[in-house]
N, C-alpha and C. Protein backbone atom coordinates (compact mmCIF):
# COMPACT_ATOMS: atom_id res chain seq x y z
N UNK A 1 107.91 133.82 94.96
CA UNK A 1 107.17 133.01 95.89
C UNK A 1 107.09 133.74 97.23
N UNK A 2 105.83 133.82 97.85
CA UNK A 2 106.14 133.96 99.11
C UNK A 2 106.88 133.91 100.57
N UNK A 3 106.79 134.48 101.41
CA UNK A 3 108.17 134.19 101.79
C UNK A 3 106.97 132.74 103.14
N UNK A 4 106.03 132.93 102.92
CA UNK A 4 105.04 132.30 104.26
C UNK A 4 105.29 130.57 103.40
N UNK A 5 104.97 130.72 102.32
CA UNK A 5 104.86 129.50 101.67
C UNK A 5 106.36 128.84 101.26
N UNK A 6 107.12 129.00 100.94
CA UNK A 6 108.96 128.94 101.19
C UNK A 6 108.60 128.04 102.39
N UNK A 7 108.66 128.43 103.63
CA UNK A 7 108.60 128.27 104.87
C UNK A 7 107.67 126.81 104.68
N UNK A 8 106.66 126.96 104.49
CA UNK A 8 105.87 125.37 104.14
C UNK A 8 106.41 124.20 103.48
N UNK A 9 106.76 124.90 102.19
CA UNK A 9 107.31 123.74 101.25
C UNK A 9 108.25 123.25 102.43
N UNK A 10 109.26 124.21 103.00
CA UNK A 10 110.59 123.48 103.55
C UNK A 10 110.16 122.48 104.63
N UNK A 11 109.02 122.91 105.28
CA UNK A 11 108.33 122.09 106.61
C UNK A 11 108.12 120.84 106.19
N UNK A 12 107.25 120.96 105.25
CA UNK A 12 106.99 119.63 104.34
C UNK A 12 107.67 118.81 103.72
N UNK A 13 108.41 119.19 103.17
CA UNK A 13 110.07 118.25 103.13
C UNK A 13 110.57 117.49 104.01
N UNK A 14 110.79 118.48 105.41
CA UNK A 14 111.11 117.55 106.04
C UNK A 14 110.64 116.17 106.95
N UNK A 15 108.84 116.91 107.13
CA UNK A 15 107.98 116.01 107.36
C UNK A 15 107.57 114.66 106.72
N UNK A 16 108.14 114.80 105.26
CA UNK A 16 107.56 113.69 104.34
C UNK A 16 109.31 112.71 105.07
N UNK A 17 110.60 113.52 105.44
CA UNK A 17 111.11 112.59 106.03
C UNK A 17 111.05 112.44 107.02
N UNK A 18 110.22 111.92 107.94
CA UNK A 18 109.98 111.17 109.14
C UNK A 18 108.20 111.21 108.94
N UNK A 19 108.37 110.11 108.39
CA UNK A 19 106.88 108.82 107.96
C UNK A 19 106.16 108.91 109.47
N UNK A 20 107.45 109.07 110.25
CA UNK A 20 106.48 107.93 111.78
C UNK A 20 105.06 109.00 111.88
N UNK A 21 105.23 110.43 111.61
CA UNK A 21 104.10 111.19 111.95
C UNK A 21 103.21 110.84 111.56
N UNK A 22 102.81 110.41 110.47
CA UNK A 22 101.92 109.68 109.90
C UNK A 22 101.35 108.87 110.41
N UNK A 23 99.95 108.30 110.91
CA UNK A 23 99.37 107.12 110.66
C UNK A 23 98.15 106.71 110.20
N UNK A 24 98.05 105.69 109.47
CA UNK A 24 97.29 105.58 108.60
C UNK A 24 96.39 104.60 109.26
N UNK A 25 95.36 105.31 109.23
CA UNK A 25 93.37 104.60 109.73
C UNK A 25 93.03 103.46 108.69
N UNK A 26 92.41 104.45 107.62
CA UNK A 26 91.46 103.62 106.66
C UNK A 26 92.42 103.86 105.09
N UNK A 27 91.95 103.18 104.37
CA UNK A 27 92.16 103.48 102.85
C UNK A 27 91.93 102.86 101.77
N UNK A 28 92.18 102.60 100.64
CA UNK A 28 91.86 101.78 99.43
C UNK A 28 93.10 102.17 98.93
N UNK A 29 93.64 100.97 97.67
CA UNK A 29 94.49 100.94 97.41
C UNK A 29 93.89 99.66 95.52
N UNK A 30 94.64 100.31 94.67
CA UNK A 30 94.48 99.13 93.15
C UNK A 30 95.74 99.11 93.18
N UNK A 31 96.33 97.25 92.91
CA UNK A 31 97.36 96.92 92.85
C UNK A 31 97.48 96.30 91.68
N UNK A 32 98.55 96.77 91.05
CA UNK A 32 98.44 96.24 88.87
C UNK A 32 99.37 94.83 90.04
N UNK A 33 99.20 94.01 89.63
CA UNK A 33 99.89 92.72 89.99
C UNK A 33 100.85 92.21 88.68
N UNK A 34 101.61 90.91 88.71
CA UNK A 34 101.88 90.40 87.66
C UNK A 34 101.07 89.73 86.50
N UNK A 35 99.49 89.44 86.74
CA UNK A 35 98.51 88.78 86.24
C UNK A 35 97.09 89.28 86.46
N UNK A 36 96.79 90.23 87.47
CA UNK A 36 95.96 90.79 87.53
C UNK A 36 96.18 91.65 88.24
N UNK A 37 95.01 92.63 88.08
CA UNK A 37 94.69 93.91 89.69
C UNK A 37 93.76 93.56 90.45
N UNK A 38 94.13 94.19 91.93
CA UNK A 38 93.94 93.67 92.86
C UNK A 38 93.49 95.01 93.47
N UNK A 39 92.17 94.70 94.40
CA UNK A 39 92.02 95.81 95.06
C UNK A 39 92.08 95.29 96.93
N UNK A 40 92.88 96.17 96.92
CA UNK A 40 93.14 96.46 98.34
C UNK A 40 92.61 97.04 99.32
N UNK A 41 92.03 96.92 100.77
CA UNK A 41 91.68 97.94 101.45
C UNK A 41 92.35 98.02 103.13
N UNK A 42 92.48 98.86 104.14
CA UNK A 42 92.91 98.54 105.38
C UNK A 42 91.75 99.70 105.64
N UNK A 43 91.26 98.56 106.98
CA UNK A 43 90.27 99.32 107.51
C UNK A 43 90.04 99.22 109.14
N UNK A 44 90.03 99.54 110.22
CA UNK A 44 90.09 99.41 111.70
C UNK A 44 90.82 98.17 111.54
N UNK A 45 92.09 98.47 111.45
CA UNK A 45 93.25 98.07 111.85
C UNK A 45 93.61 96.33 110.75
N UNK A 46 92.20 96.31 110.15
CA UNK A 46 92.27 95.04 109.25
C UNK A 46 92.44 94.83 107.68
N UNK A 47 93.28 94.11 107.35
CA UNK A 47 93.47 94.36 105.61
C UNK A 47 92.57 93.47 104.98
N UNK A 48 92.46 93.85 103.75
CA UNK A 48 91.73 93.47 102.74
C UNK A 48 91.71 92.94 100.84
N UNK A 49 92.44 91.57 100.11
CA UNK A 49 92.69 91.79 98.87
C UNK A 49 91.98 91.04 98.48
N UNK A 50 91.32 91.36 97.48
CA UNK A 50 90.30 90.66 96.52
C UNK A 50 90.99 89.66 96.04
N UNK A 51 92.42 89.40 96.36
CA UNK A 51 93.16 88.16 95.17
C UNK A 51 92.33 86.39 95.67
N UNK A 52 93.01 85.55 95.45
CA UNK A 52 92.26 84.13 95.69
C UNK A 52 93.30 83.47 96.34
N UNK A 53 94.56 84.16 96.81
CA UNK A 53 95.59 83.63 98.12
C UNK A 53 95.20 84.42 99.37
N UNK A 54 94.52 85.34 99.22
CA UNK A 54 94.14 85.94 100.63
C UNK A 54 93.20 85.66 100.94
N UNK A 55 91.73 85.09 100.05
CA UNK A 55 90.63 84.28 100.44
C UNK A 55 91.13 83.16 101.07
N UNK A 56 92.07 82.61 101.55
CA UNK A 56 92.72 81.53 101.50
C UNK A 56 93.21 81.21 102.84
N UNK A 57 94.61 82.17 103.17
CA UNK A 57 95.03 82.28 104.02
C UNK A 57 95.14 84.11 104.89
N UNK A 58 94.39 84.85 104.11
CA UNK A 58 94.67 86.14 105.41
C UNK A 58 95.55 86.71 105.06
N UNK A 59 96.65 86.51 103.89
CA UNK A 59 98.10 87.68 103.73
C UNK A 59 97.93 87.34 102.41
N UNK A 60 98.72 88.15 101.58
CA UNK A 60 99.12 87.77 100.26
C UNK A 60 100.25 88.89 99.89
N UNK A 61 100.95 88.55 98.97
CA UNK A 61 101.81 89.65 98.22
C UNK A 61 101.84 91.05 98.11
N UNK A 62 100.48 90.96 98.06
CA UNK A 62 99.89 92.44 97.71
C UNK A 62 99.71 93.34 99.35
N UNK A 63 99.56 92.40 100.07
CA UNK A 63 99.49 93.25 101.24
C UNK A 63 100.55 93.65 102.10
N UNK A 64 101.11 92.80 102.01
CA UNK A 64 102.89 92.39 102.06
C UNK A 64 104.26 93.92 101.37
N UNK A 65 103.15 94.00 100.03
CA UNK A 65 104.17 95.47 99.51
C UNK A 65 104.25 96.28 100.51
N UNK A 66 102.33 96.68 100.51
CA UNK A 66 101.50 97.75 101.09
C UNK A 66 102.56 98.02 102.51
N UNK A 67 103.16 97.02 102.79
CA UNK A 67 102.96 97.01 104.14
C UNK A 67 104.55 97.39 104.23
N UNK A 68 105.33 96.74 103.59
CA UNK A 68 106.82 97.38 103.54
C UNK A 68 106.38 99.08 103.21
N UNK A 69 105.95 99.50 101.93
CA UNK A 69 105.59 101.04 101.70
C UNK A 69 105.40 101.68 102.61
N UNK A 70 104.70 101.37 103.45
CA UNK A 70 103.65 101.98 104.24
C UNK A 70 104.51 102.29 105.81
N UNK A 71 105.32 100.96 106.01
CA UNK A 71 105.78 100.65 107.22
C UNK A 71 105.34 101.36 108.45
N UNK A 72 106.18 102.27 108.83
CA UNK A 72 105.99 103.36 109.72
C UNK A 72 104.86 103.85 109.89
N UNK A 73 103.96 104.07 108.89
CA UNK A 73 102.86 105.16 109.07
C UNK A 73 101.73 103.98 109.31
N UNK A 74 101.50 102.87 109.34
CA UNK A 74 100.73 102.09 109.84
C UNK A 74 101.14 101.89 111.59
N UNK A 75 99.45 101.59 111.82
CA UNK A 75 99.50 101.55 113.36
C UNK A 75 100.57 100.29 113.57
N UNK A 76 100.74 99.80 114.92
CA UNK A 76 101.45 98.50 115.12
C UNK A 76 100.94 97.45 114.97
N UNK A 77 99.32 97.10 115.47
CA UNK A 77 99.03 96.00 115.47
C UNK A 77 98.61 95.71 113.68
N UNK A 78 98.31 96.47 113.18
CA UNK A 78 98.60 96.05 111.32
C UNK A 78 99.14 95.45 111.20
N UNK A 79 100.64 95.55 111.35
CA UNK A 79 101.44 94.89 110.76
C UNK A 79 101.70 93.45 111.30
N UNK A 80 101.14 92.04 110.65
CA UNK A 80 101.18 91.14 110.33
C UNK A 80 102.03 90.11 109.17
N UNK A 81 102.58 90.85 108.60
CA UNK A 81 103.64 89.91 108.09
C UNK A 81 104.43 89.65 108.55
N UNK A 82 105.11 88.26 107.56
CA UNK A 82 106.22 87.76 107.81
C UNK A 82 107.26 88.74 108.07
N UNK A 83 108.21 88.26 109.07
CA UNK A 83 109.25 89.11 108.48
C UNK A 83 110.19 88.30 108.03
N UNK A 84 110.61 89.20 106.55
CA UNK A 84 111.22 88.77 105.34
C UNK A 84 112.59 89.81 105.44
């Protein structure tokens, strides 16, 4: 292996530990659920699940994962859940 690329992988390692660099804009997301899939989206700063509890009330389960996963690398005002 190179000795330039060595040097990357190791950068990248340590970058994947500390998330905070990260933040995440836009995206899509398919969520296998317990009963169905669900498609997900976050987009200028707003989420999005096709399920029939978020037509409802604005949060659901599914966004709720996203959002523990994600934690850090989402902007601040995203994050809208409970805290659990």
């Amino acid at each position: 292996m190179q000795p330039s690329l060595a040097g990357k992988i190791e950068k990248a390692k340590r970058y994947a530990e500390e998330p905070e660099r990260v933040t995440i804009h836009n995206f899509s997301a398919d969520f296998r659920g317990e009963n169905d899939s669900h498609t997900l989206s976050f987009s200028d700063g707003q989420w999005f699940c096709n399920c029939h509890f978020f037509s409802q009330w604005g949060q659901c389960v599914h966004i709720m994962t996203l959002q523990r996963l994600l934690d850090r690398m989402l902007p601040v005002a995203a994050d809208t859940s409970p805290q659990a």
